[in-house]
Structure formats: structure tokens, C-alpha cells
C-alpha atoms as a PDB file:
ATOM      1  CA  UNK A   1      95.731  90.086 103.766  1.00  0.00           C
ATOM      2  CA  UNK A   2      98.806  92.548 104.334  1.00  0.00           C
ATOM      3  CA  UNK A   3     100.825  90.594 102.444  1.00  0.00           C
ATOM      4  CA  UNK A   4      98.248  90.304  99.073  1.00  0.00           C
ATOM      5  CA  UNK A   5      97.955  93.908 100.021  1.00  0.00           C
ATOM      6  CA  UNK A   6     101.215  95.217  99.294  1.00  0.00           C
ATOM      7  CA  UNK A   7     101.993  92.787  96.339  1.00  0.00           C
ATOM      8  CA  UNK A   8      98.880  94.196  94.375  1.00  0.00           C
ATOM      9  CA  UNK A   9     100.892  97.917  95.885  1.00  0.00           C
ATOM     10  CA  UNK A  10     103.945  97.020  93.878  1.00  0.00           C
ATOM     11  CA  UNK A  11     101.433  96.287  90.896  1.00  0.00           C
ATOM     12  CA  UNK A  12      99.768  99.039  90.775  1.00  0.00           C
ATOM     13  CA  UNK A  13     102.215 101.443  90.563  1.00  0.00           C
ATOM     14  CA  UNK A  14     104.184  99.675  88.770  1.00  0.00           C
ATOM     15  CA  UNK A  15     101.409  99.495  86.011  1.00  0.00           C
ATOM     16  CA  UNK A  16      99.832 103.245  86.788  1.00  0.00           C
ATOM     17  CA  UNK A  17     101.467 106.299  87.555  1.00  0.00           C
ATOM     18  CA  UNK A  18     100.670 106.843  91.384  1.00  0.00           C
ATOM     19  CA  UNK A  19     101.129 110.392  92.064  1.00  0.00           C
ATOM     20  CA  UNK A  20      99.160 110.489  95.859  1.00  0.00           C
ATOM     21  CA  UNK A  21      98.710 108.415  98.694  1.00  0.00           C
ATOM     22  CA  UNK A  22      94.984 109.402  97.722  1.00  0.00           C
ATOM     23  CA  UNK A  23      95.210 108.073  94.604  1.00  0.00           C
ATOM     24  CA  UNK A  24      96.821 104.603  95.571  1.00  0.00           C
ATOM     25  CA  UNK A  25      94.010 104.521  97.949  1.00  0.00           C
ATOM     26  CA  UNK A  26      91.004 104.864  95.355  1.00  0.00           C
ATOM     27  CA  UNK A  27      92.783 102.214  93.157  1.00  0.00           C
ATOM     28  CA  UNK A  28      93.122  99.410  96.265  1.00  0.00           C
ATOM     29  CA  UNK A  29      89.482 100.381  96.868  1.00  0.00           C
ATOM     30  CA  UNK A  30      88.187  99.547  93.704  1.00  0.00           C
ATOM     31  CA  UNK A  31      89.787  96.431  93.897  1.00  0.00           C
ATOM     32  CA  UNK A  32      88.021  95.532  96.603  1.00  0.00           C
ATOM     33  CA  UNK A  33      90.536  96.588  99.452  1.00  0.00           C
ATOM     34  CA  UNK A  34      88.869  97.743 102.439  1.00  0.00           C
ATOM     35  CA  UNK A  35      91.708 100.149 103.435  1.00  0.00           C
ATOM     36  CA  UNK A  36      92.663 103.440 105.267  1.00  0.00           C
ATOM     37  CA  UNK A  37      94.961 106.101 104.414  1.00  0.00           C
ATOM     38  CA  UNK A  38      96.819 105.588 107.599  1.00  0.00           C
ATOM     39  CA  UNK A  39      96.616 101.704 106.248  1.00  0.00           C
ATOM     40  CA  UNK A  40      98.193 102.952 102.663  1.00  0.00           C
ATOM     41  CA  UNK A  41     100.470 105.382 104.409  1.00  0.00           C
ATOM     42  CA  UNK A  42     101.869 102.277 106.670  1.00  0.00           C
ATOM     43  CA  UNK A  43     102.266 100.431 103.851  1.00  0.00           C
ATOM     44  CA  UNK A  44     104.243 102.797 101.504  1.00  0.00           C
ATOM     45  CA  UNK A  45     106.603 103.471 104.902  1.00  0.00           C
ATOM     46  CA  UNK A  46     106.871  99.839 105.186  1.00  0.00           C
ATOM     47  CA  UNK A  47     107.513  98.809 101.586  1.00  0.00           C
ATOM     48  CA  UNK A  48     110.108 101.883 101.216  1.00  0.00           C
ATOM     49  CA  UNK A  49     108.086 103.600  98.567  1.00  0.00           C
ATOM     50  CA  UNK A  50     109.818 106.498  97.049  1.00  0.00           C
ATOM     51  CA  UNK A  51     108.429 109.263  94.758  1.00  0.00           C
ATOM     52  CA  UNK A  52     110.580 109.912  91.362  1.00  0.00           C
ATOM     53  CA  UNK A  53     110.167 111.778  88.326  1.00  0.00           C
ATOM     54  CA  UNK A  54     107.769 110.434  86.067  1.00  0.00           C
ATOM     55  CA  UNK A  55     109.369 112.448  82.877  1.00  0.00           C
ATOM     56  CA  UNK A  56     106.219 114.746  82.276  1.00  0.00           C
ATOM     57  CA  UNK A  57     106.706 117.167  85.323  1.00  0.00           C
ATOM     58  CA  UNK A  58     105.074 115.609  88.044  1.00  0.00           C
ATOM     59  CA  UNK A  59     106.288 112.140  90.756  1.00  0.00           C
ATOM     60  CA  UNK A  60     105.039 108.947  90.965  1.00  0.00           C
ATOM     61  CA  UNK A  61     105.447 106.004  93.645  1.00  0.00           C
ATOM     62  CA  UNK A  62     108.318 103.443  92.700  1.00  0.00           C
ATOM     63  CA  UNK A  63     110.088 100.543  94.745  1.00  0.00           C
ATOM     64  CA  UNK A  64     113.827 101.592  94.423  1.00  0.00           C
ATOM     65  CA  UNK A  65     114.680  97.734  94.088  1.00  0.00           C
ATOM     66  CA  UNK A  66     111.156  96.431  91.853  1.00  0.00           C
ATOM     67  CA  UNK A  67     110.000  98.679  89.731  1.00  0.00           C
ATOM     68  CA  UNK A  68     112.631 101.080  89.102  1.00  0.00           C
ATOM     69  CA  UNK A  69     114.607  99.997  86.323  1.00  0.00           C
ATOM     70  CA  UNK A  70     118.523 100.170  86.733  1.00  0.00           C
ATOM     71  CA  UNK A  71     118.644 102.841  84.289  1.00  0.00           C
ATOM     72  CA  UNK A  72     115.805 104.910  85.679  1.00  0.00           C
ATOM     73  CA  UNK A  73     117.856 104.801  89.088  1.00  0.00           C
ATOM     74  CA  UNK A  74     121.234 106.040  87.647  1.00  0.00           C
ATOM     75  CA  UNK A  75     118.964 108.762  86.051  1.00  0.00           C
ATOM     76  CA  UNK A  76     117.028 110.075  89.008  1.00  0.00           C
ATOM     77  CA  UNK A  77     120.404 109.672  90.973  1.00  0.00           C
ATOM     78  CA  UNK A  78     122.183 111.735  88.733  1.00  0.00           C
ATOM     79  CA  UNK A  79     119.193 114.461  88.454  1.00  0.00           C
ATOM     80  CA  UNK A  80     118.913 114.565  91.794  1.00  0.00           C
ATOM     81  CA  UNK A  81     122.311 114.397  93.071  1.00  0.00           C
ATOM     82  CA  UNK A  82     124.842 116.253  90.156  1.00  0.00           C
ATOM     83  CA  UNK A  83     125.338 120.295  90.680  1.00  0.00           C
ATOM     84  CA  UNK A  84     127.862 121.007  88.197  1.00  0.00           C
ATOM     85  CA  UNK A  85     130.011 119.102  85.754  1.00  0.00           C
ATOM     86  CA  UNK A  86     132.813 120.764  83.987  1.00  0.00           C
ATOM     87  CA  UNK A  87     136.242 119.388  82.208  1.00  0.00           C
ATOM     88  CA  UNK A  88     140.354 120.215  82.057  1.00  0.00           C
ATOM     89  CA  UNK A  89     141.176 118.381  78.956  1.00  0.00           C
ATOM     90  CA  UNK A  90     140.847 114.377  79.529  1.00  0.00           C
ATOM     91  CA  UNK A  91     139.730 115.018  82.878  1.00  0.00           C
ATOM     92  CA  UNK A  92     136.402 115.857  84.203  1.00  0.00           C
ATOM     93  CA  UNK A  93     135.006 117.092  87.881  1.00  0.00           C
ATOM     94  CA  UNK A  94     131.542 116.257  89.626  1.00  0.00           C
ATOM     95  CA  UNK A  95     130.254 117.847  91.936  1.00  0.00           C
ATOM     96  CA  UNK A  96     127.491 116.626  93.986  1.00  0.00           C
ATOM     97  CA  UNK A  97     125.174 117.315  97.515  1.00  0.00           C
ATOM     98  CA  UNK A  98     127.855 116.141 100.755  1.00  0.00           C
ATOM     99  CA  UNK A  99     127.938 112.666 100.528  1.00  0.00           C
ATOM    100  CA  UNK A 100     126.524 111.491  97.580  1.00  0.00           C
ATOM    101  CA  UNK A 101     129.586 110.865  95.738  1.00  0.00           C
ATOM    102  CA  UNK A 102     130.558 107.905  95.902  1.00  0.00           C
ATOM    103  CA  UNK A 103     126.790 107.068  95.012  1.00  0.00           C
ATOM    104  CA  UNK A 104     127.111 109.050  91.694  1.00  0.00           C
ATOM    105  CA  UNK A 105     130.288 107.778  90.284  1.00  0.00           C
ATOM    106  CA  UNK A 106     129.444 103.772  91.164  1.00  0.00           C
ATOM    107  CA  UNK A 107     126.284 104.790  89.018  1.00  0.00           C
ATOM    108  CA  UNK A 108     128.161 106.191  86.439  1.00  0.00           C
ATOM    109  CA  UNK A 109     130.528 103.316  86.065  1.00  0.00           C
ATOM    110  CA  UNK A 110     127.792 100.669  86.198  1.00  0.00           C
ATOM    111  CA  UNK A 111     126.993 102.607  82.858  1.00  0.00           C
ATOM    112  CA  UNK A 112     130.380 101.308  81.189  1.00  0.00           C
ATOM    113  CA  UNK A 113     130.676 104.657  79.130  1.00  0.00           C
ATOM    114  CA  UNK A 114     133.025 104.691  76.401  1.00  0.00           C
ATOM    115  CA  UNK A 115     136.647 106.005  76.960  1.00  0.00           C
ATOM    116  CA  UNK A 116     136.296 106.817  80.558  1.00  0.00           C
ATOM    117  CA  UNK A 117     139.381 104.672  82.355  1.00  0.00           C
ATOM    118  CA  UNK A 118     138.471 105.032  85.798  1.00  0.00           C
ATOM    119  CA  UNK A 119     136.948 107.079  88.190  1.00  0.00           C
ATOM    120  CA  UNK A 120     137.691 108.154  91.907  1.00  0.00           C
ATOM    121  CA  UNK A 121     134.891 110.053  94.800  1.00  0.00           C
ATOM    122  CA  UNK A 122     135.537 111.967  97.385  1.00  0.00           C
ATOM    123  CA  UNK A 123     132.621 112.899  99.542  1.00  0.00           C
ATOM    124  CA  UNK A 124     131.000 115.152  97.036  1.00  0.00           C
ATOM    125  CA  UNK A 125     134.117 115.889  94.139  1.00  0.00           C
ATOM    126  CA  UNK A 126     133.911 112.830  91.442  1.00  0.00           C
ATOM    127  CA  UNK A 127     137.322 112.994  89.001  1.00  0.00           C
ATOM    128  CA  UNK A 128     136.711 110.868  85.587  1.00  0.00           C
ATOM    129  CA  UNK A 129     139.483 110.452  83.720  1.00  0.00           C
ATOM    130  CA  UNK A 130     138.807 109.420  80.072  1.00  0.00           C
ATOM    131  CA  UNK A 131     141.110 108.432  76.699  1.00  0.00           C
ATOM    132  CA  UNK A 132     140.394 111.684  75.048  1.00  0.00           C
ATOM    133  CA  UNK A 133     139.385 115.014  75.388  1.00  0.00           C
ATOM    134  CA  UNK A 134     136.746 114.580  73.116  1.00  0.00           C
ATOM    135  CA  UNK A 135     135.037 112.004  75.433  1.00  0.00           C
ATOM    136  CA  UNK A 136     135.104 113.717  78.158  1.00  0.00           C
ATOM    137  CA  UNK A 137     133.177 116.591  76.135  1.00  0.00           C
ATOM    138  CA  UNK A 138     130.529 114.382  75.773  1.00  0.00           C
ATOM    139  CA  UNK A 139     130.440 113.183  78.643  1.00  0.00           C
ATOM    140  CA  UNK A 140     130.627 116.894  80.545  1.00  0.00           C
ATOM    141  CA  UNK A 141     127.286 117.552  77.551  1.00  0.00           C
ATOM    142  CA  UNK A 142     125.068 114.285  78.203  1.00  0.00           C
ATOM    143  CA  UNK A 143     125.235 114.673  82.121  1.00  0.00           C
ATOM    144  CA  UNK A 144     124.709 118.985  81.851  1.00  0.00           C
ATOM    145  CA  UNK A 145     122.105 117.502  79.642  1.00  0.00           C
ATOM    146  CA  UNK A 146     120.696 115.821  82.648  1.00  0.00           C
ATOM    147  CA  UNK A 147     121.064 118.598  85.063  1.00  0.00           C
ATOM    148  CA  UNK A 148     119.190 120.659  82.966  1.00  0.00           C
ATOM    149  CA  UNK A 149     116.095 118.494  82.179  1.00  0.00           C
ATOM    150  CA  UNK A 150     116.230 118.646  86.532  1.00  0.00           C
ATOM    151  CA  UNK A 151     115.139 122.250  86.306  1.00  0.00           C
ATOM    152  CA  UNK A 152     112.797 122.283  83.477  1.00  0.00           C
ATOM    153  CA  UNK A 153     110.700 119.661  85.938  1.00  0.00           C
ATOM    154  CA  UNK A 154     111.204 121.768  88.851  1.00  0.00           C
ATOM    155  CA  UNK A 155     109.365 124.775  86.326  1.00  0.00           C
END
């Protein structure tokens, strides 16, 4: 029962855009899931549930391994994590929260951009260096890009 439980959990949201505990409840319920909110509340614990943006303003329940695509985690890790990007020439500096680093720049390498070399973290400084000055423009302007888009969702 648990178990056909929380598979139809990971189908639901991801098919439907979960915003509540409540509202993951009425959906097992019509289903014909005889469940709690302490139940559904168990469950998302359980099942490592986590809420991310759903790109019109508001959150919605996602499995960080199932149902989150690779490229929607880079994104919410960058939105959530980057506080300032700026660039020296070839050369440009991340910072992020205390910690999350290293989390950051393995993201942003997983995303192969074009001309960056290599990249090194500290605990919350990432330096990128890239082939030209003009790539590391664009890449200072497509993650500020991202920062912003943070705060127009937190409006």
C-alpha cells in the first residue's frame, strides 16, 4: 500500500503542479487513497520531496533525483544559490551562500559552456576562467540573467 502510495506521489507531481501538502492530499483522495495529512506529510519527508520554482511565481513538489530534470536542477541551484557575478577581463568571480560553492561550479561545468577552460571553488568564491573576454561577458549576462528572474519570483 505505502509503496503504490508513493509511486502514484512521484506521478502526480510529476504530471500536476503540487503547490500544498493539501493539494497532494485531495489528488491521492480522489484516486481512491484513504490518506491523512500526517500520512502525506510522512511521505513527502520520506521520499525527500522538495519545493522549487515552478516558473510562474509560485513552488511546486519535485523529487530532486525523478522528476527534476538535470537542467531544471542547475537552474534552481544557480537561482537559489548565486549572489553576485562580476568579471576582470577573461576571468570571472561567483559568489555564493557559505558552502555552496563547490555545488555551483560542478553545476556549471556539467553545462559544458563554450570557452570557459576550467573552473576552481572555494567555499563560497567560484573563479571561471574562459578563452576570451567576450565569453566571459556572456557568461557574467546569462547567469545575472538568472539572478534576476530570482527576484522577480520573490515579487
Amino acid at each position: 500500500m505505502k509503496t503504490n502510495r508513493q509511486e502514484r506521489i512521484l506521478d502526480i507531481i510529476k504530471n500536476n503542479n503540487v503547490e500544498t501538502q493539501s493539494d497532494l492530499l485531495e489528488l491521492l483522495r480522489s484516486e481512491g487513497f484513504n490518506v491523512t495529512q500526517a500520512t502525506v506529510s510522512r511521505d513527502i519527508k520520506e521520499m525527500r520531496l522538495i519545493k522549487v520554482p515552478d516558473g510562474k511565481g509560485s513552488y511546486k513538489y519535485a523529487c530532486d533525483n525523478i522528476s527534476m530534470s538535470e537542467e531544471a536542477s542547475h537552474l534552481y541551484l544557480f537561482q537559489t544559490s548565486v549572489q553576485s557575478v562580476e568579471s576582470a577581463h577573461n576571468l570571472v568571480v561567483i559568489k555564493t551562500g557559505v558552502g555552496m560553492a563547490g555545488a555551483v561550479c560542478a553545476a556549471l561545468d556539467a553545462t559544458r559552456r563554450a570557452g570557459v577552460m576550467g573552473s576552481i571553488a572555494g567555499d563560497d568564491t567560484i573563479f571561471v576562467a574562459l578563452r576570451t573576454d567576450a565569453a566571459a561577458g556572456n557568461l557574467v549576462s546569462d547567469l545575472k540573467k538568472l539572478i534576476s528572474r530570482k527576484e522577480n519570483e520573490n515579487v
